[in-house]
N, C-alpha and C. Protein backbone atom coordinates (compact mmCIF):
# COMPACT_ATOMS: atom_id res chain seq x y z
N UNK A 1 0.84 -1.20 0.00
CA UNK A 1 0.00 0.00 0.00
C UNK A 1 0.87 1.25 0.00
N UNK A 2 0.45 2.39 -0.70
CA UNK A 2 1.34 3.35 -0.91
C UNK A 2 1.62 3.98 0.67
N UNK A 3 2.32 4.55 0.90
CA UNK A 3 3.27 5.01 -0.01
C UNK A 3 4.85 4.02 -0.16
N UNK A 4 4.73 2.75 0.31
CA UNK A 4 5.50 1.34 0.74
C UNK A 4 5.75 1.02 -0.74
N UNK A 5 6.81 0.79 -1.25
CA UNK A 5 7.77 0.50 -2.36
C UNK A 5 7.35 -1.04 -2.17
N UNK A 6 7.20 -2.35 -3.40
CA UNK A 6 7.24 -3.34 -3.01
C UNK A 6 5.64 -3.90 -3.86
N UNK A 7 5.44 -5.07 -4.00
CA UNK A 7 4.25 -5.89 -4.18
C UNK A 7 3.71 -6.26 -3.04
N UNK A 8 2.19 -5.93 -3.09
CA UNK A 8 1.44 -6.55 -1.78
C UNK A 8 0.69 -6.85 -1.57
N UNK A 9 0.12 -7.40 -0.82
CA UNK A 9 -1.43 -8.68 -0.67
C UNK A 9 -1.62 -7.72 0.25
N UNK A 10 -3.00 -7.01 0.38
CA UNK A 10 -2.96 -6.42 1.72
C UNK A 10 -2.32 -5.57 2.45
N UNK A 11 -1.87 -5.97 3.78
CA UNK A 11 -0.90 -5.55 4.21
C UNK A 11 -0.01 -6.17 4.51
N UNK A 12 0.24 -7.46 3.74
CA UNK A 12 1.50 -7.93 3.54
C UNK A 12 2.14 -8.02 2.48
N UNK A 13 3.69 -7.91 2.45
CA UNK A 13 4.16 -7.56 1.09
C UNK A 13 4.59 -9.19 0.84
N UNK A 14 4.64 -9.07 -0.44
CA UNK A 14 5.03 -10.13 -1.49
C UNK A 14 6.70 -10.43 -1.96
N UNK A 15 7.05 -9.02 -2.57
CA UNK A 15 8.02 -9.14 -3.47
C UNK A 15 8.79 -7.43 -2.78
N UNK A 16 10.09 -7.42 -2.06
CA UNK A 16 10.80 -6.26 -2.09
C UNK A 16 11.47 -6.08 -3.51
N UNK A 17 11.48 -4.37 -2.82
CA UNK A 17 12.05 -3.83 -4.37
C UNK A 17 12.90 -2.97 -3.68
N UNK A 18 14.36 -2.98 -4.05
CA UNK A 18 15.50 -2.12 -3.42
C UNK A 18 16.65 -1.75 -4.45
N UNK A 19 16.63 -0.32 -3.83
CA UNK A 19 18.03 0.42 -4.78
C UNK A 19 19.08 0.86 -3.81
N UNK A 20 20.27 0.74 -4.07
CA UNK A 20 20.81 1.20 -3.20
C UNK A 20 22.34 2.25 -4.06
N UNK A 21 22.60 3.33 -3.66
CA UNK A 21 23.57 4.09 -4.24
C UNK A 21 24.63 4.28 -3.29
N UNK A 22 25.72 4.25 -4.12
CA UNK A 22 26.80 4.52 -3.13
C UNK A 22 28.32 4.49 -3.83
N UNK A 23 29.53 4.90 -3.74
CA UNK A 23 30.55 5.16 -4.34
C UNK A 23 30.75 5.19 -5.95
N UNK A 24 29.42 6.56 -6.53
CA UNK A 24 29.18 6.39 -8.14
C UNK A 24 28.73 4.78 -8.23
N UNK A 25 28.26 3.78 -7.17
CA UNK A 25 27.87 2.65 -7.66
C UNK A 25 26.10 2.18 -7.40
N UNK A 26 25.17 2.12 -8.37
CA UNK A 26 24.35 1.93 -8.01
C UNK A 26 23.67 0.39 -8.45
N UNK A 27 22.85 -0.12 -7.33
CA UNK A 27 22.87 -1.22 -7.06
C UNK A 27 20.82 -1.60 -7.35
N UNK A 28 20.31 -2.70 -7.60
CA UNK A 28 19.18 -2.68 -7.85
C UNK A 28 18.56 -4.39 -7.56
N UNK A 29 17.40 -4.29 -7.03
CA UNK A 29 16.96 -5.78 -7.42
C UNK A 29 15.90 -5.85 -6.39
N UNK A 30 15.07 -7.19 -6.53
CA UNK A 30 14.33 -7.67 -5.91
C UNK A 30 14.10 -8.72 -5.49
N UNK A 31 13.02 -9.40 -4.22
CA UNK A 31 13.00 -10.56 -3.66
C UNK A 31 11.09 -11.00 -3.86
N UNK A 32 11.23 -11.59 -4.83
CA UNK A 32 9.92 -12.55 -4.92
C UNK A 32 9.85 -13.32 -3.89
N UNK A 33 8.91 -13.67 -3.03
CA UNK A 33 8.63 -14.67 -2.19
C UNK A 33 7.83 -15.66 -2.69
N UNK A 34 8.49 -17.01 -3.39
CA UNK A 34 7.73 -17.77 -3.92
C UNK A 34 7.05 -19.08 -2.68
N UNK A 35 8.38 -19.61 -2.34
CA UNK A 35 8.28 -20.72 -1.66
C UNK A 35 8.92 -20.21 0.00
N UNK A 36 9.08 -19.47 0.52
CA UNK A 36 9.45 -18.43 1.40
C UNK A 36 9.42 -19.44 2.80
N UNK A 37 9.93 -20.06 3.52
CA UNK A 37 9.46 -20.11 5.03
C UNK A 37 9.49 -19.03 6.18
N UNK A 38 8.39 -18.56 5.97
CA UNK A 38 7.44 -17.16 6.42
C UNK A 38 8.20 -16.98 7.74
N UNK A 39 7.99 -18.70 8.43
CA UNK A 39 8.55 -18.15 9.89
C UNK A 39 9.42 -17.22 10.63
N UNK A 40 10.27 -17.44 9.47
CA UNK A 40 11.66 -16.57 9.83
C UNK A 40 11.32 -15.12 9.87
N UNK A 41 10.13 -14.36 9.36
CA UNK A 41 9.74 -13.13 9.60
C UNK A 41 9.14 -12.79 10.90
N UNK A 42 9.01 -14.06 11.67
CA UNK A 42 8.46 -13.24 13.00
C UNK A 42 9.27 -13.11 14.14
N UNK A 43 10.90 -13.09 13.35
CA UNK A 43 11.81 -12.86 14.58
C UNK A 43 12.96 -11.38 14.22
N UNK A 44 11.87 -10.68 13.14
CA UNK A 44 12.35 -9.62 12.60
C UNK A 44 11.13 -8.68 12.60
N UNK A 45 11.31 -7.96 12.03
CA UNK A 45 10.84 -6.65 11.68
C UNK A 45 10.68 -5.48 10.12
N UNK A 46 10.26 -6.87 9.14
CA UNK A 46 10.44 -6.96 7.93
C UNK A 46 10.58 -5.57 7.40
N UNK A 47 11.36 -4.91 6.69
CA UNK A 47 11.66 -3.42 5.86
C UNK A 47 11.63 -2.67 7.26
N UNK A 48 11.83 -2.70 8.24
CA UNK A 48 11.80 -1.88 9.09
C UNK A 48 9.84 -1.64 9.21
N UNK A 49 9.16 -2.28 8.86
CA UNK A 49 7.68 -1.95 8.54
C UNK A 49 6.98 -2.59 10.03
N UNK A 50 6.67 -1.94 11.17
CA UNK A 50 5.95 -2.09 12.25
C UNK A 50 4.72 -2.52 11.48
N UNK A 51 3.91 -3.44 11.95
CA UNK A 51 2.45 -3.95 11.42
C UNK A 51 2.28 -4.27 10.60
N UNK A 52 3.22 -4.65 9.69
CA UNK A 52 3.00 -5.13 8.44
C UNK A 52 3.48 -6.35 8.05
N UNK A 53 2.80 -7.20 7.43
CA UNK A 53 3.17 -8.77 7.63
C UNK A 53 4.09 -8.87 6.25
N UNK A 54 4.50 -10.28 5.71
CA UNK A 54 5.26 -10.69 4.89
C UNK A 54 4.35 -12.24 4.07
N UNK A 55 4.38 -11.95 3.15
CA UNK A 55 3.55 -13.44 2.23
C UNK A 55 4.68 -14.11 1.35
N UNK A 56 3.80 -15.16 0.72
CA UNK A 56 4.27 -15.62 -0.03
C UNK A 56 3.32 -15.78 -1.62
N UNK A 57 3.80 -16.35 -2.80
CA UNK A 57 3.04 -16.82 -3.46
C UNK A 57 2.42 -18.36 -3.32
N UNK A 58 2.86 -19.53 -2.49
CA UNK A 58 2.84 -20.34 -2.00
C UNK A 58 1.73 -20.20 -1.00
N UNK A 59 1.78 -19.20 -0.17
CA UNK A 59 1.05 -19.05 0.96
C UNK A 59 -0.44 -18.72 0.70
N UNK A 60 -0.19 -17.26 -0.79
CA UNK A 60 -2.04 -17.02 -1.42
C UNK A 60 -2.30 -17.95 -2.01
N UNK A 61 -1.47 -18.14 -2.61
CA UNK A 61 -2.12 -19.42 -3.80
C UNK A 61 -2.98 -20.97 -3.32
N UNK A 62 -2.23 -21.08 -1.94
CA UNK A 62 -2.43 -22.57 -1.42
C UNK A 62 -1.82 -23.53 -1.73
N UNK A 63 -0.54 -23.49 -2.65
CA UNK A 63 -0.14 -24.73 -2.83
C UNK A 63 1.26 -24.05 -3.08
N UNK A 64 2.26 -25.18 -3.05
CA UNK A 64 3.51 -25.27 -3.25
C UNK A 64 4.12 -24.31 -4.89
N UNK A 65 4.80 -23.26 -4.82
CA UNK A 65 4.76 -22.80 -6.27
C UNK A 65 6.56 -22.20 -5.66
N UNK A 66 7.10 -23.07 -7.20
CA UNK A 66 8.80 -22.86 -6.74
C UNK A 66 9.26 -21.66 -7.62
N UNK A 67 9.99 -21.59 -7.23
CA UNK A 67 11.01 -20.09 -8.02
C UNK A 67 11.28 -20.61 -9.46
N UNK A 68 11.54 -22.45 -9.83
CA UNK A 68 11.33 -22.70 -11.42
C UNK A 68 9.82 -22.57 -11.97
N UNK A 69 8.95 -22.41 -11.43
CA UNK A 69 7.65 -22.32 -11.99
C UNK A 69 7.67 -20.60 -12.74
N UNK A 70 8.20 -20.26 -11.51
CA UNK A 70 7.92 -18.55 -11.95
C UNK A 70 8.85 -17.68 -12.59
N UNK A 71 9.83 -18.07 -12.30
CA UNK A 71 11.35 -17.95 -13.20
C UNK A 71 10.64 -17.05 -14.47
N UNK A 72 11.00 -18.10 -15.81
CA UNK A 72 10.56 -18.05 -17.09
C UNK A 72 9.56 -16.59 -17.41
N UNK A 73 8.10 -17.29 -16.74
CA UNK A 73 6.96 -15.91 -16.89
C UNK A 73 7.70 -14.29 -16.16
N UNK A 74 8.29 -15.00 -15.06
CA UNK A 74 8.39 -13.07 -15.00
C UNK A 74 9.68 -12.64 -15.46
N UNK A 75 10.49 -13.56 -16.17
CA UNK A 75 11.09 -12.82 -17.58
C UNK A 75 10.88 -12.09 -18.39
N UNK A 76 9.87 -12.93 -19.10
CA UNK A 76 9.32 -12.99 -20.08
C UNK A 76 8.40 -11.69 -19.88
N UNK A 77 7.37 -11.47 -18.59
CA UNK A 77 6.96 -10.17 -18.24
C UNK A 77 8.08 -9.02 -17.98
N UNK A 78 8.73 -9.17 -17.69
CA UNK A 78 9.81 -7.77 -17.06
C UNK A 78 10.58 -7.49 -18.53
N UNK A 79 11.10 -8.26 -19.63
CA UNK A 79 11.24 -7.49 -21.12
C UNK A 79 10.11 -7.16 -21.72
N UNK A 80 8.74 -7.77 -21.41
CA UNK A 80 7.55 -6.73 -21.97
C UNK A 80 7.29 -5.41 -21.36
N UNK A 81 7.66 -5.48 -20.42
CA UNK A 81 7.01 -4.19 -19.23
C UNK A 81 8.23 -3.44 -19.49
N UNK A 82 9.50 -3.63 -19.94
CA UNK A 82 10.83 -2.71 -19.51
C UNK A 82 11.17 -2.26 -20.91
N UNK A 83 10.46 -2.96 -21.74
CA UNK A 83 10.89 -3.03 -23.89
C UNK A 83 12.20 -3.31 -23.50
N UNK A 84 12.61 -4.55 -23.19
CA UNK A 84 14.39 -4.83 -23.26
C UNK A 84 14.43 -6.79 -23.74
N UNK A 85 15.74 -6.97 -23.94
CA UNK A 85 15.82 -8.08 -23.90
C UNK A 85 16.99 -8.66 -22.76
N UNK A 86 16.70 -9.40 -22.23
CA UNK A 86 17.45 -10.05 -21.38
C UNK A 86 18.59 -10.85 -21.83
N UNK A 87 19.77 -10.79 -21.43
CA UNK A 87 20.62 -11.86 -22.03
C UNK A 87 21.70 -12.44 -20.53
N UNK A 88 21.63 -13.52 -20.37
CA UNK A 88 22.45 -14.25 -19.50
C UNK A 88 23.54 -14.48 -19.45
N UNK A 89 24.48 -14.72 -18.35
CA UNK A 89 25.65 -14.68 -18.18
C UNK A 89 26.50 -15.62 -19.09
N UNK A 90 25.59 -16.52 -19.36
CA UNK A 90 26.18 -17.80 -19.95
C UNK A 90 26.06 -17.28 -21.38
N UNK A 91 25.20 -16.42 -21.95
CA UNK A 91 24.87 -15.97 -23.20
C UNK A 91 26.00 -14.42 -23.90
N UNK A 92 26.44 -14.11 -22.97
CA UNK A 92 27.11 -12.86 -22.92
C UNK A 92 28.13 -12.68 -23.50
N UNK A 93 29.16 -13.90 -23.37
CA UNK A 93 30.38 -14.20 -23.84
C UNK A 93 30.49 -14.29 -24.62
């Protein structure tokens, strides 16, 4: 929920989204929570966010959904949404 950076069910977030700048170096990325064991969030204080919980896609969905399920599609979405093409480390050389 605005004004909270991030994907969210509610008031729990899904997916962080972080930039970080520092020595002319800037840094970028995110954390999908596919298959997540949630537990580990209740001995923290997720984004610094008082009251605000942490999900998974596993957790809305109801069933088991791995990081190879989702991989591929949100590729495949993030060069539609960005107009880019992706090329891999292994592809680069």
């Amino acid at each position: 929920p605005p004004p909270f950076t991030g994907v969210w069910m509610g008031d729990s977030k899904l997916c962080a989204i972080g930039v970080h700048c520092g020595s002319h170096i800037t840094s970028h990325g995110l954390a999908l929570n596919c298959c997540t064991d949630l537990t580990w969030f209740d001995h923290i204080v997720p984004c610094g966010l008082e009251g605000k919980g942490v999900t998974s896609l596993s957790h809305e969905l109801g069933q088991h959904v791995a990081v190879d399920h989702v991989l591929e599609p949100f590729l495949d979405s993030f060069q539609e949404v960005f107009d880019c093409t992706l090329v891999s480390s292994e592809d680069a050389g």
